[in-house]
PDB file of N, CA and C in Angstrom:
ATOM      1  N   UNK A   1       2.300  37.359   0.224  1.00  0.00           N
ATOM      2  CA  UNK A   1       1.516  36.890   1.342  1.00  0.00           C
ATOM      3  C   UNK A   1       0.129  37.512   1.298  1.00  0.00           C
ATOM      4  N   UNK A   2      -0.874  36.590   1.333  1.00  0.00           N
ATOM      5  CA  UNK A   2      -2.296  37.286   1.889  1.00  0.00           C
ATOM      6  C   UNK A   2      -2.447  37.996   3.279  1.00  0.00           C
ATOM      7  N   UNK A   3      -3.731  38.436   2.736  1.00  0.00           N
ATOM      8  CA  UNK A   3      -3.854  39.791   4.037  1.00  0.00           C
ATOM      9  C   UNK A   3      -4.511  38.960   5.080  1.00  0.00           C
ATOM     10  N   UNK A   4      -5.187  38.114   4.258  1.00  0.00           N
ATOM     11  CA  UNK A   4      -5.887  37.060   4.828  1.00  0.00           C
ATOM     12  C   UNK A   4      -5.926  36.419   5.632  1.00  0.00           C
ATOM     13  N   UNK A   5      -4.582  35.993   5.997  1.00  0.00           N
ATOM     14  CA  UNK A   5      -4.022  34.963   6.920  1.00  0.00           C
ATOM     15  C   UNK A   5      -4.018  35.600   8.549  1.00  0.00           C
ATOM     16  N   UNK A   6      -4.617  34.705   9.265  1.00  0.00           N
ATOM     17  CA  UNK A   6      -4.539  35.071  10.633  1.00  0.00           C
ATOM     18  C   UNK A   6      -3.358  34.054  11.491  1.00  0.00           C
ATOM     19  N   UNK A   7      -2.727  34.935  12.760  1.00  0.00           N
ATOM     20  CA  UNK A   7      -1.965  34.560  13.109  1.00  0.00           C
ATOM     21  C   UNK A   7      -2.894  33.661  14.430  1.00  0.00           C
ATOM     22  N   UNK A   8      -2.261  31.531  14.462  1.00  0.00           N
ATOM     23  CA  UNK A   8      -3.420  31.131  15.616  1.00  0.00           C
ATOM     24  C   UNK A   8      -2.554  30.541  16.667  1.00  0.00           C
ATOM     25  N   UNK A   9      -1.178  31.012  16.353  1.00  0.00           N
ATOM     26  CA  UNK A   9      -0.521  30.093  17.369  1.00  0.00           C
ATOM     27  C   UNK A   9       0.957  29.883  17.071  1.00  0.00           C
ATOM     28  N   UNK A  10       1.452  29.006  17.959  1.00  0.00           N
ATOM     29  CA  UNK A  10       2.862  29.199  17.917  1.00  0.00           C
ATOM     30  C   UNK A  10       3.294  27.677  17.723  1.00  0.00           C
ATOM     31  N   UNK A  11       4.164  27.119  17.029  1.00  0.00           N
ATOM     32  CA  UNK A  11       4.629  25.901  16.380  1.00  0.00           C
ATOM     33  C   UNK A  11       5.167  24.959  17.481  1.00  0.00           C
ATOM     34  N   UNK A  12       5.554  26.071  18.498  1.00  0.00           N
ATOM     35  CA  UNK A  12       6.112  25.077  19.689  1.00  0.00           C
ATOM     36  C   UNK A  12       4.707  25.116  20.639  1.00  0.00           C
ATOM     37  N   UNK A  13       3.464  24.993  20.414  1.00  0.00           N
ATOM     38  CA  UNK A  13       2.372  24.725  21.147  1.00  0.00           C
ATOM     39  C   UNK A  13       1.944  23.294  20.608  1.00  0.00           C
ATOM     40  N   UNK A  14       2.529  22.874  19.293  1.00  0.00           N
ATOM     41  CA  UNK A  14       1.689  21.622  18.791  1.00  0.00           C
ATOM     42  C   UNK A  14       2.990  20.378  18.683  1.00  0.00           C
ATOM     43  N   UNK A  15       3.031  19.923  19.554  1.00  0.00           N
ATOM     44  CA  UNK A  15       4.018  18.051  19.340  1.00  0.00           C
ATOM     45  C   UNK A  15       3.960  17.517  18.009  1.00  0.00           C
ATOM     46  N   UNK A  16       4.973  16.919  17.382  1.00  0.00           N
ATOM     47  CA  UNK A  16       4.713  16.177  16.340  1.00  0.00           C
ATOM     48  C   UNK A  16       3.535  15.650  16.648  1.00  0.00           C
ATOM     49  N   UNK A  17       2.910  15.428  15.208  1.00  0.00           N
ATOM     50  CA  UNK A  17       1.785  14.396  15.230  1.00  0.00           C
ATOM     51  C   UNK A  17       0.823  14.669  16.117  1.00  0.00           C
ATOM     52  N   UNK A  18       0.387  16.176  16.675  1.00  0.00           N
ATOM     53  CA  UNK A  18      -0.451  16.775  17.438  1.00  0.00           C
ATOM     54  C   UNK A  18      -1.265  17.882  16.468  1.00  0.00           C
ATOM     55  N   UNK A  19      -2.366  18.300  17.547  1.00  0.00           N
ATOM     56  CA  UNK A  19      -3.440  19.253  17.275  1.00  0.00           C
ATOM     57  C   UNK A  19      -3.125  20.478  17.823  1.00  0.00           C
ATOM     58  N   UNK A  20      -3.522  21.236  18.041  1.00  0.00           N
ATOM     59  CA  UNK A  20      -3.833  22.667  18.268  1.00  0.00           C
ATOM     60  C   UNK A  20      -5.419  23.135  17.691  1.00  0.00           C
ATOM     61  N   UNK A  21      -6.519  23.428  18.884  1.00  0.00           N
ATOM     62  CA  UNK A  21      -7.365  23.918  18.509  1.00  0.00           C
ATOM     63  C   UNK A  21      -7.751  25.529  18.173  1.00  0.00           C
ATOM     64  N   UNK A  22      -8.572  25.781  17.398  1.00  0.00           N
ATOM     65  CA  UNK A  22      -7.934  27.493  16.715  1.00  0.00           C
ATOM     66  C   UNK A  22      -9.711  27.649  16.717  1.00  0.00           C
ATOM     67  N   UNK A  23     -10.144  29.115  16.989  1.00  0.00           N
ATOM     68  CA  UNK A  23     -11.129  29.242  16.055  1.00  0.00           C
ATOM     69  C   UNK A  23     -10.602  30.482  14.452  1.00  0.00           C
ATOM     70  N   UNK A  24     -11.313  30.282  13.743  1.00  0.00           N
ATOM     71  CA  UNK A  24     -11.246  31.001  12.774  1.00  0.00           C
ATOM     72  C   UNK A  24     -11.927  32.378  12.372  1.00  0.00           C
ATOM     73  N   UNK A  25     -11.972  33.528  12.297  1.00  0.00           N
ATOM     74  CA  UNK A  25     -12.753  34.383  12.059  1.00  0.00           C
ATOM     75  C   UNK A  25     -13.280  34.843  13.717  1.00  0.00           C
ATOM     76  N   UNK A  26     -14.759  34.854  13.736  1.00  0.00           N
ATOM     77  CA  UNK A  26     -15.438  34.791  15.046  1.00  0.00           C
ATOM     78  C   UNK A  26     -16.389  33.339  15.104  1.00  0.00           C
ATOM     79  N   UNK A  27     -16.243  32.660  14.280  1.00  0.00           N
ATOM     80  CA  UNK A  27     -16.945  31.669  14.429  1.00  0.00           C
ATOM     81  C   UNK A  27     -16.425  30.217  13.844  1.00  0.00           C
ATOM     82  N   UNK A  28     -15.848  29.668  13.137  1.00  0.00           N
ATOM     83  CA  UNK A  28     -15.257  28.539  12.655  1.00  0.00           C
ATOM     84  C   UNK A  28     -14.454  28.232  13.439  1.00  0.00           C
ATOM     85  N   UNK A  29     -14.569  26.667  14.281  1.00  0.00           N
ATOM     86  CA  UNK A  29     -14.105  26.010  15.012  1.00  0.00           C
ATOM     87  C   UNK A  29     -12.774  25.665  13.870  1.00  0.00           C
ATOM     88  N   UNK A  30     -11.418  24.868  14.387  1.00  0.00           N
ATOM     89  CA  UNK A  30     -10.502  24.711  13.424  1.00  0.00           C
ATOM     90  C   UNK A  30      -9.628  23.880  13.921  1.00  0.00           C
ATOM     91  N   UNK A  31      -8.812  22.713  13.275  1.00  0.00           N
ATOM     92  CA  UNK A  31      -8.183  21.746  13.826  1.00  0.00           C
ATOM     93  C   UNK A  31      -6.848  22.557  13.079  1.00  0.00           C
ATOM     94  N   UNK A  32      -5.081  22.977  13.807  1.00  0.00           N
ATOM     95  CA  UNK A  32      -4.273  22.603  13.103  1.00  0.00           C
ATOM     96  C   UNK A  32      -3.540  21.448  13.546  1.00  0.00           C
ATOM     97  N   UNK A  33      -3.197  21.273  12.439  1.00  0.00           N
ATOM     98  CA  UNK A  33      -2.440  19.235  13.025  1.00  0.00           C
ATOM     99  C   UNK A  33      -1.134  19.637  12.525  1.00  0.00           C
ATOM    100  N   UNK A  34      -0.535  18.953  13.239  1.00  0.00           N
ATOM    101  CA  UNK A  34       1.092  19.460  12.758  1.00  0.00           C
ATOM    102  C   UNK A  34       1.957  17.438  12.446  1.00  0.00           C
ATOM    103  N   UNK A  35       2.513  17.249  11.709  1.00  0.00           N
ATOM    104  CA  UNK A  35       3.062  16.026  11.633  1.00  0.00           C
ATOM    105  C   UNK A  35       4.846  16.480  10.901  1.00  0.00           C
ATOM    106  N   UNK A  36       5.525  16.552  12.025  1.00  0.00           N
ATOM    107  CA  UNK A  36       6.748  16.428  11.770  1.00  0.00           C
ATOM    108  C   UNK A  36       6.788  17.913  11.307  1.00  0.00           C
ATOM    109  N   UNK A  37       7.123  18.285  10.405  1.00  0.00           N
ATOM    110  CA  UNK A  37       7.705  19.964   9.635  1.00  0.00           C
ATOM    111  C   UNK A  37       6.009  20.229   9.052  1.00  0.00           C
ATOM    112  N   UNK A  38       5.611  19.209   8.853  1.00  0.00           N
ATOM    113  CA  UNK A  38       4.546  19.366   7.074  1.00  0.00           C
ATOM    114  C   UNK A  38       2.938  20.327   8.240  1.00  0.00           C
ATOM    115  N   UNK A  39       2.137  21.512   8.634  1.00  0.00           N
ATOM    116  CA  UNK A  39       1.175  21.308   8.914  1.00  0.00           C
ATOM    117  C   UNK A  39      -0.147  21.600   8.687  1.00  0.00           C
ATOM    118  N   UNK A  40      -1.173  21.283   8.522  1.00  0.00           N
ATOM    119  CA  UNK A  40      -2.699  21.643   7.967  1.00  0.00           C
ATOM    120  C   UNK A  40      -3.636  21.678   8.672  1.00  0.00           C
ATOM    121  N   UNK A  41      -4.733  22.646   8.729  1.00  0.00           N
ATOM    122  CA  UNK A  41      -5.932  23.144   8.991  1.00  0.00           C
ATOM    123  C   UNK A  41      -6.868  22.902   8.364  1.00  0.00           C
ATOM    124  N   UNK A  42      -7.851  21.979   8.981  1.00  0.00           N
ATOM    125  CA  UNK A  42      -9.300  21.617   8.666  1.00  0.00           C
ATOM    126  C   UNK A  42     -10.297  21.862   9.451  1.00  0.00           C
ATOM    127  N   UNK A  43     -11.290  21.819   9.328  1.00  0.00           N
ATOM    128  CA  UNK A  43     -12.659  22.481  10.092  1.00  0.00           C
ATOM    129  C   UNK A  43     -12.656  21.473  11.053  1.00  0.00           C
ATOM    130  N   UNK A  44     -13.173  21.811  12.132  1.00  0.00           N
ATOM    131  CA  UNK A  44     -13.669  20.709  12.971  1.00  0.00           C
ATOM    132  C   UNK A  44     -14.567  20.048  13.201  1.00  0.00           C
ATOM    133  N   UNK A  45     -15.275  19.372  11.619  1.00  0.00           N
ATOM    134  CA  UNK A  45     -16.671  19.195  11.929  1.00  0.00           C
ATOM    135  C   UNK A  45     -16.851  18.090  11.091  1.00  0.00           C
ATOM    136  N   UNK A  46     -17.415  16.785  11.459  1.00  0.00           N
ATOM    137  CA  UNK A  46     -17.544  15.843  10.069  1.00  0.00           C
ATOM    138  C   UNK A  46     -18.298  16.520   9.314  1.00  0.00           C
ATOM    139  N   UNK A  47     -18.362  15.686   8.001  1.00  0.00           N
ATOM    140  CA  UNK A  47     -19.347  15.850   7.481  1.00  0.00           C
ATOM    141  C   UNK A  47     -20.534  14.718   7.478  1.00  0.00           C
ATOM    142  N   UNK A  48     -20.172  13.550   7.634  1.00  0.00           N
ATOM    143  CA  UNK A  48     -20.664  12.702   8.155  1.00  0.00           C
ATOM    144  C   UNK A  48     -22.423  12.792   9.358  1.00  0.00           C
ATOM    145  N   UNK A  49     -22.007  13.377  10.015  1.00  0.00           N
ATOM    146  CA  UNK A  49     -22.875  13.835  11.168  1.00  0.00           C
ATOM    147  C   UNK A  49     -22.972  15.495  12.131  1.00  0.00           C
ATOM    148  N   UNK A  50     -21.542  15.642  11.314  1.00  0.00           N
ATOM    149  CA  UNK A  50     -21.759  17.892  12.099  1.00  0.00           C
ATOM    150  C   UNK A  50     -21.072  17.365  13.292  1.00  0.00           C
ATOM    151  N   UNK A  51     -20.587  16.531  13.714  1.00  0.00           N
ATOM    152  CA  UNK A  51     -19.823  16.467  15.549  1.00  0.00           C
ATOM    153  C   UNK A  51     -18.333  16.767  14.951  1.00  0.00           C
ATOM    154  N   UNK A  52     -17.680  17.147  15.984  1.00  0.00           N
ATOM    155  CA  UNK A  52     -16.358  18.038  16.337  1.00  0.00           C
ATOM    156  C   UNK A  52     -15.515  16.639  16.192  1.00  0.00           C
ATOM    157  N   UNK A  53     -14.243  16.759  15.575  1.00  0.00           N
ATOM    158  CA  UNK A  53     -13.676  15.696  15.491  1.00  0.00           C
ATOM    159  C   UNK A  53     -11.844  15.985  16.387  1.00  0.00           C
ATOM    160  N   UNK A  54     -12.526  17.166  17.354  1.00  0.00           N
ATOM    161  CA  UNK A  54     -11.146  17.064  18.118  1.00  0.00           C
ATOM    162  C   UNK A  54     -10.540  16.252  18.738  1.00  0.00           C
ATOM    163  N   UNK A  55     -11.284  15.269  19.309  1.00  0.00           N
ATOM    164  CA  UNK A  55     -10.257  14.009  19.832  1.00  0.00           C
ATOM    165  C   UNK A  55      -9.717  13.092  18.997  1.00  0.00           C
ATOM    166  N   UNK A  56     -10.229  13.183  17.729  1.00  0.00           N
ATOM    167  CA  UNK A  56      -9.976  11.568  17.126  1.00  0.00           C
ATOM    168  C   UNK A  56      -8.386  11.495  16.794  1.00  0.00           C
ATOM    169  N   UNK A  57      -8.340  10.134  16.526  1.00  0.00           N
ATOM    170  CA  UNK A  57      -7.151  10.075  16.183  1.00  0.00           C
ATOM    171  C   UNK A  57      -6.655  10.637  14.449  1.00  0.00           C
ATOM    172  N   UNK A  58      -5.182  11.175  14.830  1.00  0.00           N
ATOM    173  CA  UNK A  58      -4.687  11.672  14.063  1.00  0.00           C
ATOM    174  C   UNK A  58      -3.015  10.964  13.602  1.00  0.00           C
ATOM    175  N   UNK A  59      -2.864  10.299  12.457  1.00  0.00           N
ATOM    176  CA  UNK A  59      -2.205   9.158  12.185  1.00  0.00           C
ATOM    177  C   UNK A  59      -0.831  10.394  11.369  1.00  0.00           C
ATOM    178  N   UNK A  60      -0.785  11.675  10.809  1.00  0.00           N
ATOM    179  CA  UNK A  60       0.337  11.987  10.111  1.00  0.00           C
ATOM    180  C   UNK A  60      -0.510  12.471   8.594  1.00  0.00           C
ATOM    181  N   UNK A  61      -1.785  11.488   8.263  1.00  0.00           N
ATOM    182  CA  UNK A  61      -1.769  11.708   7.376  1.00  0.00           C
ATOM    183  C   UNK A  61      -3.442  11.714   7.199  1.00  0.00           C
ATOM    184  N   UNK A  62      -4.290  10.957   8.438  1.00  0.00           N
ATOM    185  CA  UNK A  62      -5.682  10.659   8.506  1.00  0.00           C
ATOM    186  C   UNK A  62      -6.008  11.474   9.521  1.00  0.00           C
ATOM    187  N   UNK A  63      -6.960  12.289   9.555  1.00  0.00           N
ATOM    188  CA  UNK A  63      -7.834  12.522  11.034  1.00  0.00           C
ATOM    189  C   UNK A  63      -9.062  11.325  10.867  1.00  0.00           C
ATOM    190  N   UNK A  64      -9.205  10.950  11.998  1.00  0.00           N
ATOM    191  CA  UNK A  64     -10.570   9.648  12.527  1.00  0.00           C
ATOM    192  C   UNK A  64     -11.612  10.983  13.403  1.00  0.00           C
ATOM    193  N   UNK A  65     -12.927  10.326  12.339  1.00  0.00           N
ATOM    194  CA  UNK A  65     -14.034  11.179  13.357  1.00  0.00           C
ATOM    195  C   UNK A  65     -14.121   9.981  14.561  1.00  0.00           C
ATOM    196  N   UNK A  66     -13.844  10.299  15.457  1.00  0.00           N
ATOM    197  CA  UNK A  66     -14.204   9.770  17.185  1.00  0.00           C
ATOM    198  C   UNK A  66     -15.362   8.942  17.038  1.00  0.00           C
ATOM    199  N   UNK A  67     -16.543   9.629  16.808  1.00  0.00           N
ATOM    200  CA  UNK A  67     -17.870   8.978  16.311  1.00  0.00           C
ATOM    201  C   UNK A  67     -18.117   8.292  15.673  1.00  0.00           C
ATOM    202  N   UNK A  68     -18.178   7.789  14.162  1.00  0.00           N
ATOM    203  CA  UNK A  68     -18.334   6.704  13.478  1.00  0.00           C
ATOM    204  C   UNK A  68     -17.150   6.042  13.021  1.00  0.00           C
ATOM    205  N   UNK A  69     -15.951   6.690  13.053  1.00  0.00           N
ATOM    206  CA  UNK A  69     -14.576   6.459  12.398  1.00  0.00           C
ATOM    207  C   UNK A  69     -14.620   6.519  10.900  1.00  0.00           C
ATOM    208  N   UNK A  70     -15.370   7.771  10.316  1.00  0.00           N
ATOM    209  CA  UNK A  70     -15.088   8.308   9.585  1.00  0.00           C
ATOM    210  C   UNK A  70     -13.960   8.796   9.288  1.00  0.00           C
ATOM    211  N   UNK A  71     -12.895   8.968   8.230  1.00  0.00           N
ATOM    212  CA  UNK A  71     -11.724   9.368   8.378  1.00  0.00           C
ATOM    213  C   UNK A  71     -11.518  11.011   7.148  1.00  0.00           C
ATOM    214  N   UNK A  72     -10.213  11.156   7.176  1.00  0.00           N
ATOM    215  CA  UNK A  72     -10.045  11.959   5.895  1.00  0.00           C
ATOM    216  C   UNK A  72      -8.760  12.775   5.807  1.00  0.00           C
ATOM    217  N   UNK A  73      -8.277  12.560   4.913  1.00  0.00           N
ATOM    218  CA  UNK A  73      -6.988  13.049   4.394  1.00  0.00           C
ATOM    219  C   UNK A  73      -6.904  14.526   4.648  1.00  0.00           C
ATOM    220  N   UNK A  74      -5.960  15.113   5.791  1.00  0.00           N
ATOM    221  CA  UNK A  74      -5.910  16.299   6.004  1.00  0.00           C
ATOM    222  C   UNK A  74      -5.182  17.040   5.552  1.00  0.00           C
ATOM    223  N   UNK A  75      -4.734  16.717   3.822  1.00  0.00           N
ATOM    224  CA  UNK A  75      -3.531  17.762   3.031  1.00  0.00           C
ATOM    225  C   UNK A  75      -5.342  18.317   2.137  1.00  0.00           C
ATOM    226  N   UNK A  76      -5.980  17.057   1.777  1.00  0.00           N
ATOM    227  CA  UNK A  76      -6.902  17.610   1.112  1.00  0.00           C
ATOM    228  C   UNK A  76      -8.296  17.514   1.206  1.00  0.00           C
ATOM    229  N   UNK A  77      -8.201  17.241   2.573  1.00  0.00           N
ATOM    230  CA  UNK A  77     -10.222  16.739   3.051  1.00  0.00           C
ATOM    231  C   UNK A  77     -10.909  15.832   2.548  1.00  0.00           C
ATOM    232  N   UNK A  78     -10.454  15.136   1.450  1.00  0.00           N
ATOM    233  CA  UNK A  78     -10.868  14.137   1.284  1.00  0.00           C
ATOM    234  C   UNK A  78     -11.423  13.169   2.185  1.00  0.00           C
ATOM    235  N   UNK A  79     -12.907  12.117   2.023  1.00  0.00           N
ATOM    236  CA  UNK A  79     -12.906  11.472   2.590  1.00  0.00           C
ATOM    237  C   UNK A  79     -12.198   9.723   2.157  1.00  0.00           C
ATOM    238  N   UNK A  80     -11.755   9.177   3.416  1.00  0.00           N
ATOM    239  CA  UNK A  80     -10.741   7.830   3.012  1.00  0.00           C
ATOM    240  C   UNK A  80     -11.530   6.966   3.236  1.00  0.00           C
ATOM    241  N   UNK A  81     -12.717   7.299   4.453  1.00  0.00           N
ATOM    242  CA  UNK A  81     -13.176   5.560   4.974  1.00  0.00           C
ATOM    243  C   UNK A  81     -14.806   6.307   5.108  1.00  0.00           C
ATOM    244  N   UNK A  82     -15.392   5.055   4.969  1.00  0.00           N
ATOM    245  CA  UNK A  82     -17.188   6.168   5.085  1.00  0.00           C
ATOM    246  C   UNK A  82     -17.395   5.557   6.804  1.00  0.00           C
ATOM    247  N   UNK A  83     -18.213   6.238   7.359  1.00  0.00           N
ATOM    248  CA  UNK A  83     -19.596   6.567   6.107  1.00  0.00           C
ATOM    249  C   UNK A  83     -19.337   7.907   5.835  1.00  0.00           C
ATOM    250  N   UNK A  84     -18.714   8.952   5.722  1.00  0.00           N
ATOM    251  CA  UNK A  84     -18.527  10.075   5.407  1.00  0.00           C
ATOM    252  C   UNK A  84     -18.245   9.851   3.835  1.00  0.00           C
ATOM    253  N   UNK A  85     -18.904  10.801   3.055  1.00  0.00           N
ATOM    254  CA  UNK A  85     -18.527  11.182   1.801  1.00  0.00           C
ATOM    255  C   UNK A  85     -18.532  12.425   0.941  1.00  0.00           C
ATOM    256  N   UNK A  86     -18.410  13.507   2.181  1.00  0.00           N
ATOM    257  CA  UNK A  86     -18.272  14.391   1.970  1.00  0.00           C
ATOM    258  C   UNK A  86     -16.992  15.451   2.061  1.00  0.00           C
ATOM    259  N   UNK A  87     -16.188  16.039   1.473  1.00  0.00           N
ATOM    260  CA  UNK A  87     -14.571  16.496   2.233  1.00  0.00           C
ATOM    261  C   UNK A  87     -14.672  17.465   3.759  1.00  0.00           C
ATOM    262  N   UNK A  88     -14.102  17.851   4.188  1.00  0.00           N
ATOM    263  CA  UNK A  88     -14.095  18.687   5.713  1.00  0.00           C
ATOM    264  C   UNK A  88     -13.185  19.846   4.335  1.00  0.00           C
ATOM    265  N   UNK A  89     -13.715  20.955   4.958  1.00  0.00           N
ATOM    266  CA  UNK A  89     -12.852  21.940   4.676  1.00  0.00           C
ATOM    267  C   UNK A  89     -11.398  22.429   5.136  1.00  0.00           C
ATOM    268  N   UNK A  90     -11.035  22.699   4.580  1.00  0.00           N
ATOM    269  CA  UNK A  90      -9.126  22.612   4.692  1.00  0.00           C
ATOM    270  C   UNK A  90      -8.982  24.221   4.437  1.00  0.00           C
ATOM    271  N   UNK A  91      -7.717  24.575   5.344  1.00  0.00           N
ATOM    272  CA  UNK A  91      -7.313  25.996   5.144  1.00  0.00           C
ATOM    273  C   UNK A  91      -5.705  26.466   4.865  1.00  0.00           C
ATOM    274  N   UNK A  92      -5.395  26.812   3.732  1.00  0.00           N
ATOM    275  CA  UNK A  92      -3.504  27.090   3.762  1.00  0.00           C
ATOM    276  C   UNK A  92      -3.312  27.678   5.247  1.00  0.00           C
ATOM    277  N   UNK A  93      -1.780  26.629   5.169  1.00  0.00           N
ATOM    278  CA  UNK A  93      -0.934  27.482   6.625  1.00  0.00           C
ATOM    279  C   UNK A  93       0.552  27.816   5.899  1.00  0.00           C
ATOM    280  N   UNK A  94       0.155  28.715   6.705  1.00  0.00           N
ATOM    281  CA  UNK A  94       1.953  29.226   6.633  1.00  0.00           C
ATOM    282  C   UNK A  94       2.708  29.244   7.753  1.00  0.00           C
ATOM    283  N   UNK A  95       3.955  29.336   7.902  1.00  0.00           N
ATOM    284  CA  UNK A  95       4.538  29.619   9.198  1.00  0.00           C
ATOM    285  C   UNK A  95       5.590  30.121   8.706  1.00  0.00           C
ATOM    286  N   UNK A  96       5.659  31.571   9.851  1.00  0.00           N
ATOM    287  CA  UNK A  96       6.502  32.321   9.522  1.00  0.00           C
ATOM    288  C   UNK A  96       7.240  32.780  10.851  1.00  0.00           C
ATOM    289  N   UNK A  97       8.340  32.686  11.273  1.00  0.00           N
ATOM    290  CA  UNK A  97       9.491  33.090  12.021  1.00  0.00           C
ATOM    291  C   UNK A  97       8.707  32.314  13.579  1.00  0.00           C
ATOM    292  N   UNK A  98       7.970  31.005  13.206  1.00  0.00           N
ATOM    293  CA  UNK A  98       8.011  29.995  14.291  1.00  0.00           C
ATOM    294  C   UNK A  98       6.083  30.626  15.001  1.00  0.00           C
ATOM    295  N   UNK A  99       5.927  30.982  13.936  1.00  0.00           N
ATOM    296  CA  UNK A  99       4.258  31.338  14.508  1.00  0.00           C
ATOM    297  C   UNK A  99       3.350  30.653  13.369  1.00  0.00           C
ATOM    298  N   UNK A 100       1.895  30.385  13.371  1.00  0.00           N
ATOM    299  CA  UNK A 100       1.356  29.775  12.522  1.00  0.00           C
ATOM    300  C   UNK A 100       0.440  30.319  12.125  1.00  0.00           C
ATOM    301  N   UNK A 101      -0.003  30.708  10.849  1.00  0.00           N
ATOM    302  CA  UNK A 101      -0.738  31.521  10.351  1.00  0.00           C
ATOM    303  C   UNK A 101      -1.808  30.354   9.552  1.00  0.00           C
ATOM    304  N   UNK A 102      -2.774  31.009   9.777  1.00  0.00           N
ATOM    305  CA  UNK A 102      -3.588  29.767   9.005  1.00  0.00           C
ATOM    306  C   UNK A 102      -4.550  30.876   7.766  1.00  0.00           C
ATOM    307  N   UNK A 103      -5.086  30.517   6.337  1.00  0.00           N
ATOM    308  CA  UNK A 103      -5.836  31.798   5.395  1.00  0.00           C
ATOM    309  C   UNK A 103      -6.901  31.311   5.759  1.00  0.00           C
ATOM    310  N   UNK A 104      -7.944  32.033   6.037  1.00  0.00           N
ATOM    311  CA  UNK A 104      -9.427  32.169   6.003  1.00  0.00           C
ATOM    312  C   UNK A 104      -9.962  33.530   5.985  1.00  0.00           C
ATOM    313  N   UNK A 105     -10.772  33.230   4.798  1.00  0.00           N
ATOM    314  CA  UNK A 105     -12.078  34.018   4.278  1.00  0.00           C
ATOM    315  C   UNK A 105     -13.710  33.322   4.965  1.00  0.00           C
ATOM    316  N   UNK A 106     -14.066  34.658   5.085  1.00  0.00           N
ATOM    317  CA  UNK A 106     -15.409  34.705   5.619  1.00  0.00           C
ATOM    318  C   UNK A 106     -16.501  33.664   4.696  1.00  0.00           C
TER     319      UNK A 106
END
């Protein structure tokens, strides 16, 4: 295990197919999305335009920026639909004894 990993929350705070907002460090805003068992951490920020993509919809496998409906694959930040063509940054999670640890470096 990394030393790395900060603890942002607890597994029974996020519904299938839900969010949990986290910051990271003292400053990185952070989406974790949880879909069924599987869950991942991405920044909260298009790249598209820099706006927060906490409301958008979140399909299991897409986050939607709210704003243009930019989309992007949240195992790997990829972007799926433009106008975004840039990835969102993504962070390993772990979960360990029902808490959620997400890795970030400064």
């Amino acid at each position: 295990m990394s030393d790395h990993f900060e603890k942002v929350g607890l597994v029974s705070e996020i519904p299938d197919v839900g969010r949990l907002s986290v910051i990271l460090g003292d400053e990185v805003s952070a989406l974790v999305l949880r879909a069924g068992d599987d869950f991942y951490c991405v920044e909260d920020i298009c790249t598209h335009d820099g706006q927060p993509m906490t409301e958008g919809e979140f399909d299991g496998c897409e986050l939607t920026c709210p704003r243009h409906g930019a989309k992007f694959d949240v195992k790997t930040g990829a972007p799926t639909r433009m106008p975004a063509t840039e990835p969102i940054r993504t962070f390993p999670v772990e979960i360990r004894n029902g808490e959620i640890y997400v890795e970030y470096d400064d």
